[in-house]
C-alpha atoms as a PDB file:
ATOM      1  CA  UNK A   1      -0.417  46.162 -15.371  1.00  0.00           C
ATOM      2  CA  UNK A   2       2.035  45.985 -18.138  1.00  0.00           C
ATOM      3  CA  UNK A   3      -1.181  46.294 -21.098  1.00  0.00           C
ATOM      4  CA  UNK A   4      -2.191  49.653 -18.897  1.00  0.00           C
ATOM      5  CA  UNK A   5       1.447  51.020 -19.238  1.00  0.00           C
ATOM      6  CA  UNK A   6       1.160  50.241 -22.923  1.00  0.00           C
ATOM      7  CA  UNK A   7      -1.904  52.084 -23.492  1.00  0.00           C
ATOM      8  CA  UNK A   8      -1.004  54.942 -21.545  1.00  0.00           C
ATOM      9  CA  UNK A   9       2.413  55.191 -23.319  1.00  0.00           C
ATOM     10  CA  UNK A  10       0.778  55.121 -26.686  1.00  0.00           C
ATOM     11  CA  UNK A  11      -2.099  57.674 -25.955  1.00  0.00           C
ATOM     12  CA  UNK A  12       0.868  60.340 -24.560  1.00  0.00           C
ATOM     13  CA  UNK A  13       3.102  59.745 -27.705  1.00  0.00           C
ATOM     14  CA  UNK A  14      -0.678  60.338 -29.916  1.00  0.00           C
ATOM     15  CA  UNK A  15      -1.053  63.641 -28.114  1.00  0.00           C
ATOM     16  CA  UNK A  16       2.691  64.525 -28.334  1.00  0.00           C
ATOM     17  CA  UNK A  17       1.809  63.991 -32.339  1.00  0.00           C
ATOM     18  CA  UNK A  18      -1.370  66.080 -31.978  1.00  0.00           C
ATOM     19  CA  UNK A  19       0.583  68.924 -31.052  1.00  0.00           C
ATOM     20  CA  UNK A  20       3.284  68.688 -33.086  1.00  0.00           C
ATOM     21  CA  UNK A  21       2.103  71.373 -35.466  1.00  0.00           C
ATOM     22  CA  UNK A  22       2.488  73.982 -33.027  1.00  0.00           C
ATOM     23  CA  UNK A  23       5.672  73.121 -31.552  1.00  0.00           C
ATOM     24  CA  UNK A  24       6.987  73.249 -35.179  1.00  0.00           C
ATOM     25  CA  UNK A  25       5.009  76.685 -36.189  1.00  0.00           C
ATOM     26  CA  UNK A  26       6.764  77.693 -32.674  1.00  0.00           C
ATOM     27  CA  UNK A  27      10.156  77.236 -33.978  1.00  0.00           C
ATOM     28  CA  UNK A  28       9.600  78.726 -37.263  1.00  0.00           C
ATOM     29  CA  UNK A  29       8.312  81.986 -36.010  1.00  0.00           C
ATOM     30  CA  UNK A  30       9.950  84.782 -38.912  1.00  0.00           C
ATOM     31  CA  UNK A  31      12.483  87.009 -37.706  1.00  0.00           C
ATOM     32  CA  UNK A  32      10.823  90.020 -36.540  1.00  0.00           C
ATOM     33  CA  UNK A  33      11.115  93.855 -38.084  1.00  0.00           C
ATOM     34  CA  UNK A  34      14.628  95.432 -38.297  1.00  0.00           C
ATOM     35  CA  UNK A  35      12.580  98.263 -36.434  1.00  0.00           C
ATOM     36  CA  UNK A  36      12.166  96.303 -33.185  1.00  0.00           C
ATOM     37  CA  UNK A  37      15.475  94.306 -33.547  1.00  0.00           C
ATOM     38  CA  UNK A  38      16.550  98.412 -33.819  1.00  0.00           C
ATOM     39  CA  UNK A  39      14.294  99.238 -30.713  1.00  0.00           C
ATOM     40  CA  UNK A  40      16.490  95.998 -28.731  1.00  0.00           C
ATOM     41  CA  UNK A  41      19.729  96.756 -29.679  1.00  0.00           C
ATOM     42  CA  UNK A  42      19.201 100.557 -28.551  1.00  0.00           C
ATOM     43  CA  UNK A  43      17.857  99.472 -25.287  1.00  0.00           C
ATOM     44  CA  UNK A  44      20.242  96.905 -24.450  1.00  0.00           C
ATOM     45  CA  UNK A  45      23.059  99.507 -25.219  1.00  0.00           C
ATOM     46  CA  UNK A  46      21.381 101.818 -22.517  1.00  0.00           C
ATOM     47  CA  UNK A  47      22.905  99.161 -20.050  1.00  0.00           C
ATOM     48  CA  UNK A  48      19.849  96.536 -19.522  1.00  0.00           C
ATOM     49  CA  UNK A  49      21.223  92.680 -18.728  1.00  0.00           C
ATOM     50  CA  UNK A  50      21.421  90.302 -22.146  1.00  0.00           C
ATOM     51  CA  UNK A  51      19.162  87.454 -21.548  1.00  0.00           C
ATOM     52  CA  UNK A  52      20.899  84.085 -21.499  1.00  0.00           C
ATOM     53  CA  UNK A  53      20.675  81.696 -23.033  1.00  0.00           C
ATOM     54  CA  UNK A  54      20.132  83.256 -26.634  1.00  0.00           C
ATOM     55  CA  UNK A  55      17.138  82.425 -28.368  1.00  0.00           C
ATOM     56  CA  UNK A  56      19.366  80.230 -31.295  1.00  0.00           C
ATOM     57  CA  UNK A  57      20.435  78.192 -28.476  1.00  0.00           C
ATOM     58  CA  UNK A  58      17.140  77.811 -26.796  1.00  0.00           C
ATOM     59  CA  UNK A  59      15.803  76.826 -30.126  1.00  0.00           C
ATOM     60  CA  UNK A  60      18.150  74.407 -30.496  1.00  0.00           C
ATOM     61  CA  UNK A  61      18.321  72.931 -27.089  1.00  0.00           C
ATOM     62  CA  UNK A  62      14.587  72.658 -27.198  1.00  0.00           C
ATOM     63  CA  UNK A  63      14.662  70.894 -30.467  1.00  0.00           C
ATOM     64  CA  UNK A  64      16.958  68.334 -28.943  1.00  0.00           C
ATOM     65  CA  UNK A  65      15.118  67.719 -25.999  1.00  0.00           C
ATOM     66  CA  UNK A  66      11.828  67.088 -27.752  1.00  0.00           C
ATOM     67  CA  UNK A  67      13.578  64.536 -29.702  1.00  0.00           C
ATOM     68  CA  UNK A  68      15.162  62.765 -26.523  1.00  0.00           C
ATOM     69  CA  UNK A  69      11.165  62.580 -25.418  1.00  0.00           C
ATOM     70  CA  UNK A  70      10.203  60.806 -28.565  1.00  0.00           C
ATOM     71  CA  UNK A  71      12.863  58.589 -28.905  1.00  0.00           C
ATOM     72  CA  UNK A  72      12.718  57.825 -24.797  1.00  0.00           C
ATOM     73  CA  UNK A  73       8.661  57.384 -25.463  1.00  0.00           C
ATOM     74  CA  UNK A  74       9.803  55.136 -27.972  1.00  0.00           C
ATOM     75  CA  UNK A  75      12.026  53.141 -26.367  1.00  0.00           C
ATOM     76  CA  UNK A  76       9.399  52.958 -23.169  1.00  0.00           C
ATOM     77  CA  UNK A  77       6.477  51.690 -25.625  1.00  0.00           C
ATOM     78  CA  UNK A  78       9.239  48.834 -27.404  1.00  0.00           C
ATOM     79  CA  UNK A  79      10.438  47.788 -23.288  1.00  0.00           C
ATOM     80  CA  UNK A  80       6.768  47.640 -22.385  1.00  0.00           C
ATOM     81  CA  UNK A  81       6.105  45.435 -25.571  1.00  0.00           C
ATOM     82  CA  UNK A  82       8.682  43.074 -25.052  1.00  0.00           C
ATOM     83  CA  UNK A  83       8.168  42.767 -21.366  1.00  0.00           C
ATOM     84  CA  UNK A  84       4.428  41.718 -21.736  1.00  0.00           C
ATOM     85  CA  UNK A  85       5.568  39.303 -25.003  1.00  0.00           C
ATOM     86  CA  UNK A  86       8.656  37.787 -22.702  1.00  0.00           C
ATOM     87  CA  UNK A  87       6.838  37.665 -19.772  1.00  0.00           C
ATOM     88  CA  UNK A  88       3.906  35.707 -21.049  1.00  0.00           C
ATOM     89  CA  UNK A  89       6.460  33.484 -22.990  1.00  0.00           C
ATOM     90  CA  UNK A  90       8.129  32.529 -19.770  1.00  0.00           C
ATOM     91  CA  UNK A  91       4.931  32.037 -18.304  1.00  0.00           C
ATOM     92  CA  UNK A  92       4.608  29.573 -21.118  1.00  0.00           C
ATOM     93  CA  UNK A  93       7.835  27.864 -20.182  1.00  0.00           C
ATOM     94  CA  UNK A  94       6.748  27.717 -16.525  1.00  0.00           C
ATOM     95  CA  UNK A  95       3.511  25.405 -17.042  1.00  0.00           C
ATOM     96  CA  UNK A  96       5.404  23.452 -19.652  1.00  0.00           C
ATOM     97  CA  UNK A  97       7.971  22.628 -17.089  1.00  0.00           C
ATOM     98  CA  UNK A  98       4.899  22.385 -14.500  1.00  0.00           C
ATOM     99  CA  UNK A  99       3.450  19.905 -16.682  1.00  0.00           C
ATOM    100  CA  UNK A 100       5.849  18.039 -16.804  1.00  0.00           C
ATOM    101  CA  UNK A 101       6.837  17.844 -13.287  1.00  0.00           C
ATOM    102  CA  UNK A 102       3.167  16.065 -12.890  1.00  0.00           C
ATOM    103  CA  UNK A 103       3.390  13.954 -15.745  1.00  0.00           C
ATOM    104  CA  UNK A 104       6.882  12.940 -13.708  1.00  0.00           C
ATOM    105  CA  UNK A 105       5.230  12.523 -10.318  1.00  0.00           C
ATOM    106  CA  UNK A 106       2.207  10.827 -11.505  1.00  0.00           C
ATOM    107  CA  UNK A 107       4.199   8.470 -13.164  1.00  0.00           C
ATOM    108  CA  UNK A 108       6.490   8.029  -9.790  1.00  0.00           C
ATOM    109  CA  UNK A 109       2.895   7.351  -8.060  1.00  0.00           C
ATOM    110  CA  UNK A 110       2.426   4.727 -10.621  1.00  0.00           C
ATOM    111  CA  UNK A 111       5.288   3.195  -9.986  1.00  0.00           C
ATOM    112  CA  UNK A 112       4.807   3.227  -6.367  1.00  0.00           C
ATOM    113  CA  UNK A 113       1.615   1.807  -6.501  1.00  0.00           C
ATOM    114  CA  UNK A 114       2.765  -1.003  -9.121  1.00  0.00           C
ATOM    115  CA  UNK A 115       5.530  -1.733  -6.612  1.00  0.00           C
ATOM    116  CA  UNK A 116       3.038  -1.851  -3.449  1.00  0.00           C
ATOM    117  CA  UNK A 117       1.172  -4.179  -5.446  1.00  0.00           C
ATOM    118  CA  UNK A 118       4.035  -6.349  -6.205  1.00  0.00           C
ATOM    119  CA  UNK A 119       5.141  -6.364  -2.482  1.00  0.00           C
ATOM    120  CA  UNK A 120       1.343  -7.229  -1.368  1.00  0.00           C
ATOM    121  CA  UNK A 121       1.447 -10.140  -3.624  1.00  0.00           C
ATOM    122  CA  UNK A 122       4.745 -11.287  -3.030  1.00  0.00           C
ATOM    123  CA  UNK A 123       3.642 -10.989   1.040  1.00  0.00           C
ATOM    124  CA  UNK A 124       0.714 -13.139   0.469  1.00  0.00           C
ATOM    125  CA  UNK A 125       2.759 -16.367  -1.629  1.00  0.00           C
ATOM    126  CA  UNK A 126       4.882 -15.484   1.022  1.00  0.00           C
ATOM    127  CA  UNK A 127       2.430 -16.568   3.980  1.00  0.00           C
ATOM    128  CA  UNK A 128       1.179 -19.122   1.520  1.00  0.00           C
ATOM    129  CA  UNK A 129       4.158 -20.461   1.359  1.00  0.00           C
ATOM    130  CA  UNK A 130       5.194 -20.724   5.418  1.00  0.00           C
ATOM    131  CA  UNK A 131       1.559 -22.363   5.515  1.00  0.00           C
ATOM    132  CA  UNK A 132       2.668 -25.131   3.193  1.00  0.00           C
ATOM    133  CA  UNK A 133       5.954 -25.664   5.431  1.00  0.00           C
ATOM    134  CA  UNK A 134       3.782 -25.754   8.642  1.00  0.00           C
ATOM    135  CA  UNK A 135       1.212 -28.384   7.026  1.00  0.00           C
ATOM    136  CA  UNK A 136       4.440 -30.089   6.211  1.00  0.00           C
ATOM    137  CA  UNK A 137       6.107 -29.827   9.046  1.00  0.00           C
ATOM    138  CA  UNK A 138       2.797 -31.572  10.747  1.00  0.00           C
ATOM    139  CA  UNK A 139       2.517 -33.970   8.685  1.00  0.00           C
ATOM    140  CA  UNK A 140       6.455 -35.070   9.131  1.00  0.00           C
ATOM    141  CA  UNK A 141       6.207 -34.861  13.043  1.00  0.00           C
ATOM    142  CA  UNK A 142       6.003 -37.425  14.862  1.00  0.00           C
ATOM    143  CA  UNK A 143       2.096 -37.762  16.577  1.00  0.00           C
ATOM    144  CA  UNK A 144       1.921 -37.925  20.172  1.00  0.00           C
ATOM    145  CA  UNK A 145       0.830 -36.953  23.380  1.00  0.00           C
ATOM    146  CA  UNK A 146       2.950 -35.355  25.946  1.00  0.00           C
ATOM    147  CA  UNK A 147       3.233 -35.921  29.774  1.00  0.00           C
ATOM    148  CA  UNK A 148       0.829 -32.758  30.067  1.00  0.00           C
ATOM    149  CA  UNK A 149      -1.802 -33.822  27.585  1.00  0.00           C
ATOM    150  CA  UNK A 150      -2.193 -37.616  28.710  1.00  0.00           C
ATOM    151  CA  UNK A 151      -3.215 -36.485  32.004  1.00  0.00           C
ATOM    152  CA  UNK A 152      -5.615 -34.219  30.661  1.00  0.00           C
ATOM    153  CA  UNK A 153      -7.104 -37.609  28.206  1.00  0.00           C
ATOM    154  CA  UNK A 154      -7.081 -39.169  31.923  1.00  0.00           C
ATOM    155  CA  UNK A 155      -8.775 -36.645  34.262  1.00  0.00           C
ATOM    156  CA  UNK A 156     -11.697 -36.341  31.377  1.00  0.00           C
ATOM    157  CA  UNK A 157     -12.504 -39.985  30.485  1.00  0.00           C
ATOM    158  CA  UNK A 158     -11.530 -41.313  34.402  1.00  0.00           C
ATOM    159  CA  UNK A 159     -15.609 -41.162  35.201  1.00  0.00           C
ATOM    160  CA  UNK A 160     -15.618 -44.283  33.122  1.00  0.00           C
ATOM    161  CA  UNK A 161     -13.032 -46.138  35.021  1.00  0.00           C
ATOM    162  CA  UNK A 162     -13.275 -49.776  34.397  1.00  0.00           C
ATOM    163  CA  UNK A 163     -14.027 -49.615  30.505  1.00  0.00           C
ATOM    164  CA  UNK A 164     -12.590 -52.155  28.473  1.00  0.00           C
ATOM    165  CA  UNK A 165     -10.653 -51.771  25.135  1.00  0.00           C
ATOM    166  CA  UNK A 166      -8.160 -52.837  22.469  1.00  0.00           C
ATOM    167  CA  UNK A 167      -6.074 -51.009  20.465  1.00  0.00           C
ATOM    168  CA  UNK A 168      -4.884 -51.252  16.429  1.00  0.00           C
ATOM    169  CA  UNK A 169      -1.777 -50.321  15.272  1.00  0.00           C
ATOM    170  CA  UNK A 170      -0.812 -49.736  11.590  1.00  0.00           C
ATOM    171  CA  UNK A 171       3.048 -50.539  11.659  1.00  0.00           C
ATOM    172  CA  UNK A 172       3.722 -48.508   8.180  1.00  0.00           C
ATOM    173  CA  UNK A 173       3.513 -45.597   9.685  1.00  0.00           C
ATOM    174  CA  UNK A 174       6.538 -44.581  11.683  1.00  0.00           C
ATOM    175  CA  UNK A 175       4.882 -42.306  14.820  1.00  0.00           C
ATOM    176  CA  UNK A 176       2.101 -44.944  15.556  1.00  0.00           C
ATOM    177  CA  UNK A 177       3.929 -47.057  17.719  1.00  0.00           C
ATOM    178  CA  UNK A 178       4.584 -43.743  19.894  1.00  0.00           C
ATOM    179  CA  UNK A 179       0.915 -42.692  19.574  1.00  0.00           C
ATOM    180  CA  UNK A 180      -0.488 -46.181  20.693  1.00  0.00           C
ATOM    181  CA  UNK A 181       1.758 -45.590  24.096  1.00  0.00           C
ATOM    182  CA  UNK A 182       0.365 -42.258  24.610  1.00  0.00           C
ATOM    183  CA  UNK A 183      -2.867 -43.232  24.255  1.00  0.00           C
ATOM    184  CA  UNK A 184      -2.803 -46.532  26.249  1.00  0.00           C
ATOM    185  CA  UNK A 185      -0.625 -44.860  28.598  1.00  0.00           C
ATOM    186  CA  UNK A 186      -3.478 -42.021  29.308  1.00  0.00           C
ATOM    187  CA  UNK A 187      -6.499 -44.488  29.297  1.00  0.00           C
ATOM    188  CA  UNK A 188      -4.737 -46.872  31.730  1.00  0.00           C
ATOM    189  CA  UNK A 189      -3.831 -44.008  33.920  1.00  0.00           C
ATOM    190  CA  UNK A 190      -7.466 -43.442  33.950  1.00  0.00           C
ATOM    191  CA  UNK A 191      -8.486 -46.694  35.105  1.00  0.00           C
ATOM    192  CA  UNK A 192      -9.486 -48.484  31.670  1.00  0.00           C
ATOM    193  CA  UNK A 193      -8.763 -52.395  31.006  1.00  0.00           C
ATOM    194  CA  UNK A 194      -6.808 -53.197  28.216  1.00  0.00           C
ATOM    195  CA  UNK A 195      -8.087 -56.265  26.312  1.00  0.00           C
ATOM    196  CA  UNK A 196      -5.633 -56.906  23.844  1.00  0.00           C
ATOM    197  CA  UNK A 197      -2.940 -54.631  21.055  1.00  0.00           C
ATOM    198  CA  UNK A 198      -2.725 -55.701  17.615  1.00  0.00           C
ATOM    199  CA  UNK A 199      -0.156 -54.760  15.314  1.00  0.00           C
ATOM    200  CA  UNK A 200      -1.196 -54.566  11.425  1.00  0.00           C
ATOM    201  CA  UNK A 201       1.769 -54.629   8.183  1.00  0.00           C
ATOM    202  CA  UNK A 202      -1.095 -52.779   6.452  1.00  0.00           C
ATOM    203  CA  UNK A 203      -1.326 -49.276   5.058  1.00  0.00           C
ATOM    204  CA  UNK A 204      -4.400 -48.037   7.037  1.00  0.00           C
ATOM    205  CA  UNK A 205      -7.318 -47.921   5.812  1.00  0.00           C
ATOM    206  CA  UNK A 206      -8.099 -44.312   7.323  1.00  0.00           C
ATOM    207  CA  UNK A 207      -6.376 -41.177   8.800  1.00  0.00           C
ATOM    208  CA  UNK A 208      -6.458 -40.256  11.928  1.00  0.00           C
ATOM    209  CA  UNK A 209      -7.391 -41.798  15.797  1.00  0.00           C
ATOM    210  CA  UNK A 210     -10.400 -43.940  14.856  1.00  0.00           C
ATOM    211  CA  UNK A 211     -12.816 -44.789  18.231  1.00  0.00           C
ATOM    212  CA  UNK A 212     -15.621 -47.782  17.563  1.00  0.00           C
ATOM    213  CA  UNK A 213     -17.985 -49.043  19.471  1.00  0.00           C
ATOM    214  CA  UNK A 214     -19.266 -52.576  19.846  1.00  0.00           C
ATOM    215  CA  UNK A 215     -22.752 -52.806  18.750  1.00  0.00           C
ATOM    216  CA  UNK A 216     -23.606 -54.780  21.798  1.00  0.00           C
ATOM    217  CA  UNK A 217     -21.518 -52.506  24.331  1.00  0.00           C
ATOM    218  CA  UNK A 218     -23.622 -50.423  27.213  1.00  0.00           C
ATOM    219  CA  UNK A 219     -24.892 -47.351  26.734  1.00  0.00           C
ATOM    220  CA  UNK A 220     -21.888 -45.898  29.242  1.00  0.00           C
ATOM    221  CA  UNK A 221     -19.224 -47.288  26.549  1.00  0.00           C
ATOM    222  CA  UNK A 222     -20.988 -45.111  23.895  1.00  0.00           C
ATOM    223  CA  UNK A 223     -20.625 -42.077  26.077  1.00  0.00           C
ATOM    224  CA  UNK A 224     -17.474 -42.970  27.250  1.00  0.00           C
ATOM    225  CA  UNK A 225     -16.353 -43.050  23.709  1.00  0.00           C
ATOM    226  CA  UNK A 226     -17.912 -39.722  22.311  1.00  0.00           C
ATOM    227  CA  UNK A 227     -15.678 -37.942  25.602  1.00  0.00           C
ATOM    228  CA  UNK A 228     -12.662 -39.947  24.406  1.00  0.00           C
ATOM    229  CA  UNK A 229     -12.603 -38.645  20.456  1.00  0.00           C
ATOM    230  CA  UNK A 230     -13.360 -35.388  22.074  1.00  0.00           C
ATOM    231  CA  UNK A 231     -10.977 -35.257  24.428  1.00  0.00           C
ATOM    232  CA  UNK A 232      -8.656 -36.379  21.897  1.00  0.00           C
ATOM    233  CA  UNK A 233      -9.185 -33.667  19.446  1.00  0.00           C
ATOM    234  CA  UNK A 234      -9.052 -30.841  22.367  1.00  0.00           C
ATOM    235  CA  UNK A 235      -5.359 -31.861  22.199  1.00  0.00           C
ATOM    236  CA  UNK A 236      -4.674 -31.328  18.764  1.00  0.00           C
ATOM    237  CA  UNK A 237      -5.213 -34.914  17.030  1.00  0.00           C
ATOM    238  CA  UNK A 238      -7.310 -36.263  14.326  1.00  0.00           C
ATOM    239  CA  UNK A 239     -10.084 -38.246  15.081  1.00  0.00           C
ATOM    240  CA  UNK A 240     -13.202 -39.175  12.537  1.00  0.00           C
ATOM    241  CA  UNK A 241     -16.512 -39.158  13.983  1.00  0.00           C
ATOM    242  CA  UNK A 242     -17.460 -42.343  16.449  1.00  0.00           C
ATOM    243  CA  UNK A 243     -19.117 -45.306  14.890  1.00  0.00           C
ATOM    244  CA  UNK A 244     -20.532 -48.851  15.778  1.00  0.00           C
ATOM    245  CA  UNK A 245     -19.327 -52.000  14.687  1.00  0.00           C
ATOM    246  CA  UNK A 246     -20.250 -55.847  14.900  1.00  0.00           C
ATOM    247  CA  UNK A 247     -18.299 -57.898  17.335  1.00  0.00           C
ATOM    248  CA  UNK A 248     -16.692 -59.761  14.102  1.00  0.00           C
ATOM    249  CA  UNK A 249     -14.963 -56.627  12.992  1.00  0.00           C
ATOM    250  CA  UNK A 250     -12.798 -56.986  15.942  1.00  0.00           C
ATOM    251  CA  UNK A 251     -11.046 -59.719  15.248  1.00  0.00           C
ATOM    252  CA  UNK A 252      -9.085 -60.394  12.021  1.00  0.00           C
ATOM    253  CA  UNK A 253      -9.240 -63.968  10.425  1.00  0.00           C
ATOM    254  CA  UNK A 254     -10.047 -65.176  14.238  1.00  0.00           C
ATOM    255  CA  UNK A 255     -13.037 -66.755  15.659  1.00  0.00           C
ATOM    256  CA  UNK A 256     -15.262 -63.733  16.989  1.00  0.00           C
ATOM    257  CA  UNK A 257     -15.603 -65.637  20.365  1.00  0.00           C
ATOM    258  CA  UNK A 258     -12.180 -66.755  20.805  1.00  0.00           C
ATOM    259  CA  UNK A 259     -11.401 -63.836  22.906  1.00  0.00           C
ATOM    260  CA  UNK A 260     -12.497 -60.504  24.056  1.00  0.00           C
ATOM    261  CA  UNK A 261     -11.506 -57.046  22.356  1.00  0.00           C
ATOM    262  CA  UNK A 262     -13.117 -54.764  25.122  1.00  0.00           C
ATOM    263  CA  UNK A 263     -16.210 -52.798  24.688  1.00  0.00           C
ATOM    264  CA  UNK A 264     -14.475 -49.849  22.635  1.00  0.00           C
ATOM    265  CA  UNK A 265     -11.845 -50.440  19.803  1.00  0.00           C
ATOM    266  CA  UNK A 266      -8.964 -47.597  18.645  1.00  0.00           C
ATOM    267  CA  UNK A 267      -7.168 -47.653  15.432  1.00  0.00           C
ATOM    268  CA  UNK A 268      -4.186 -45.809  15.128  1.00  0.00           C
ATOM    269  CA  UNK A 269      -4.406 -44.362  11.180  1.00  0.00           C
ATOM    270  CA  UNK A 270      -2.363 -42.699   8.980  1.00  0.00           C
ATOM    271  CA  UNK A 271      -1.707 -39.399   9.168  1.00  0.00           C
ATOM    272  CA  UNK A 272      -4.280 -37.211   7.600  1.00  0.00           C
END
């Protein structure tokens, strides 16, 4: 809008120029005859009305009008000028400050994502860490079996009522003494015979509750140990796969018929 005020402000000044000549040669017009100034004189003294305003000051006045047009067509072409130049210079100004507005937020979403990141990983050695205090904290507890959980051993493994069995127990470490109650306490309540307990000043050779068979045991011992181990790891303990052994492995420096270790053997390991 502002280039169409321009143009139209320069092509009025071009034809105020164009016509310049005659305004001038209008001004300039010679004085006319003494004859017809004679002829006005004599009838304005017959009583006609004087025109007003006289033509010296109409001259003038019209002089000084035309002037104010230029110099106000002037003025109007400068203001457009500068309005168009100003205006596109703030414009300018504008989409600098624009710019750097997203330059400012982009770098804020940066940031933000940076710090997201941060937090994620901090979250996850976070949950690595309570993971670490949980393994811990099992592996500091104390194994057993409650009240609850021994008569749920029991009611599984009582089908084989009348099974007989010794227990192992590793002295070093400090819950097995507790575990080897829990577990005889649970397989007597189900009807099994004890044979005999041994206590070992050994580390142990192996983690865990660790169920063998005799080699020359009944085929119900075998199945009554495979329901044992996995009764026993239902309720949250560890206990390695069930395996044979001779009748020699029972017995430690002792004559292998000197007495009778039962038909299934448990050794109460460390913790794994």
């Amino acid at each position: 809008m502002y280039y169409k005020i321009y143009c139209l402000s320069i092509l009025f000044v071009l034809r105020f120029f164009s016509s310049e000549t005659s305004f001038w040669t209008c001004t300039n017009i010679p004085n006319p005859p003494a004859t017809e100034m004679m002829t006005s004189a004599v009838i304005g003294n017959h009583g006609e009305i004087p025109m007003w305003p006289s033509e010296e000051l109409a001259s003038r006045t019209y002089n000084i009008a035309n002037i104010g047009l230029i110099v106000g067509l002037v003025i109007g072409v400068v203001c457009t000028v500068l309005v168009v130049w100003m205006g596109n210079v703030k414009e300018s100004y504008s989409s600098n400050r624009l710019g750097a507005a997203e330059i400012e937020a982009g770098n804020a979403n940066a940031a933000a994502a940076e710090a997201n990141k941060q937090a994620e990983s901090l979250r996850r050695e976070n949950l690595v860490l309570q993971e670490n205090v949980l393994k811990l904290q099992a592996r500091t507890e104390y194994r057993h079996l409650t009240p609850l959980q021994q008569k749920a051993v029991a009611d599984k493994v009582r089908k084989y009522s009348g099974i007989a069995f010794s227990i192992v127990v590793y002295w070093p470490e400090s819950d097995s003494s507790a575990l080897k109650d829990d577990v005889v306490g649970a397989l007597t309540n189900a009807g099994w015979a004890l044979k005999g307990q041994t206590g070992v000043g050994a580390s142990a050779p192996e983690a865990g509750v660790v169920v063998e068979v005799n080699t020359v045991a009944k085929p119900e011992s075998h199945q009554a140990a495979e329901e044992l181990a996995k009764v026993l790891r239902s309720e949250g303990l560890f206990v390695p796969p069930v395996r044979t052994a001779r009748p020699s492995k029972y017995l430690m420096g002792e004559n292998p018929g000197s007495r009778s270790d039962g038909e299934i053997r448990i050794s109460i390991g460390r913790r794994p």
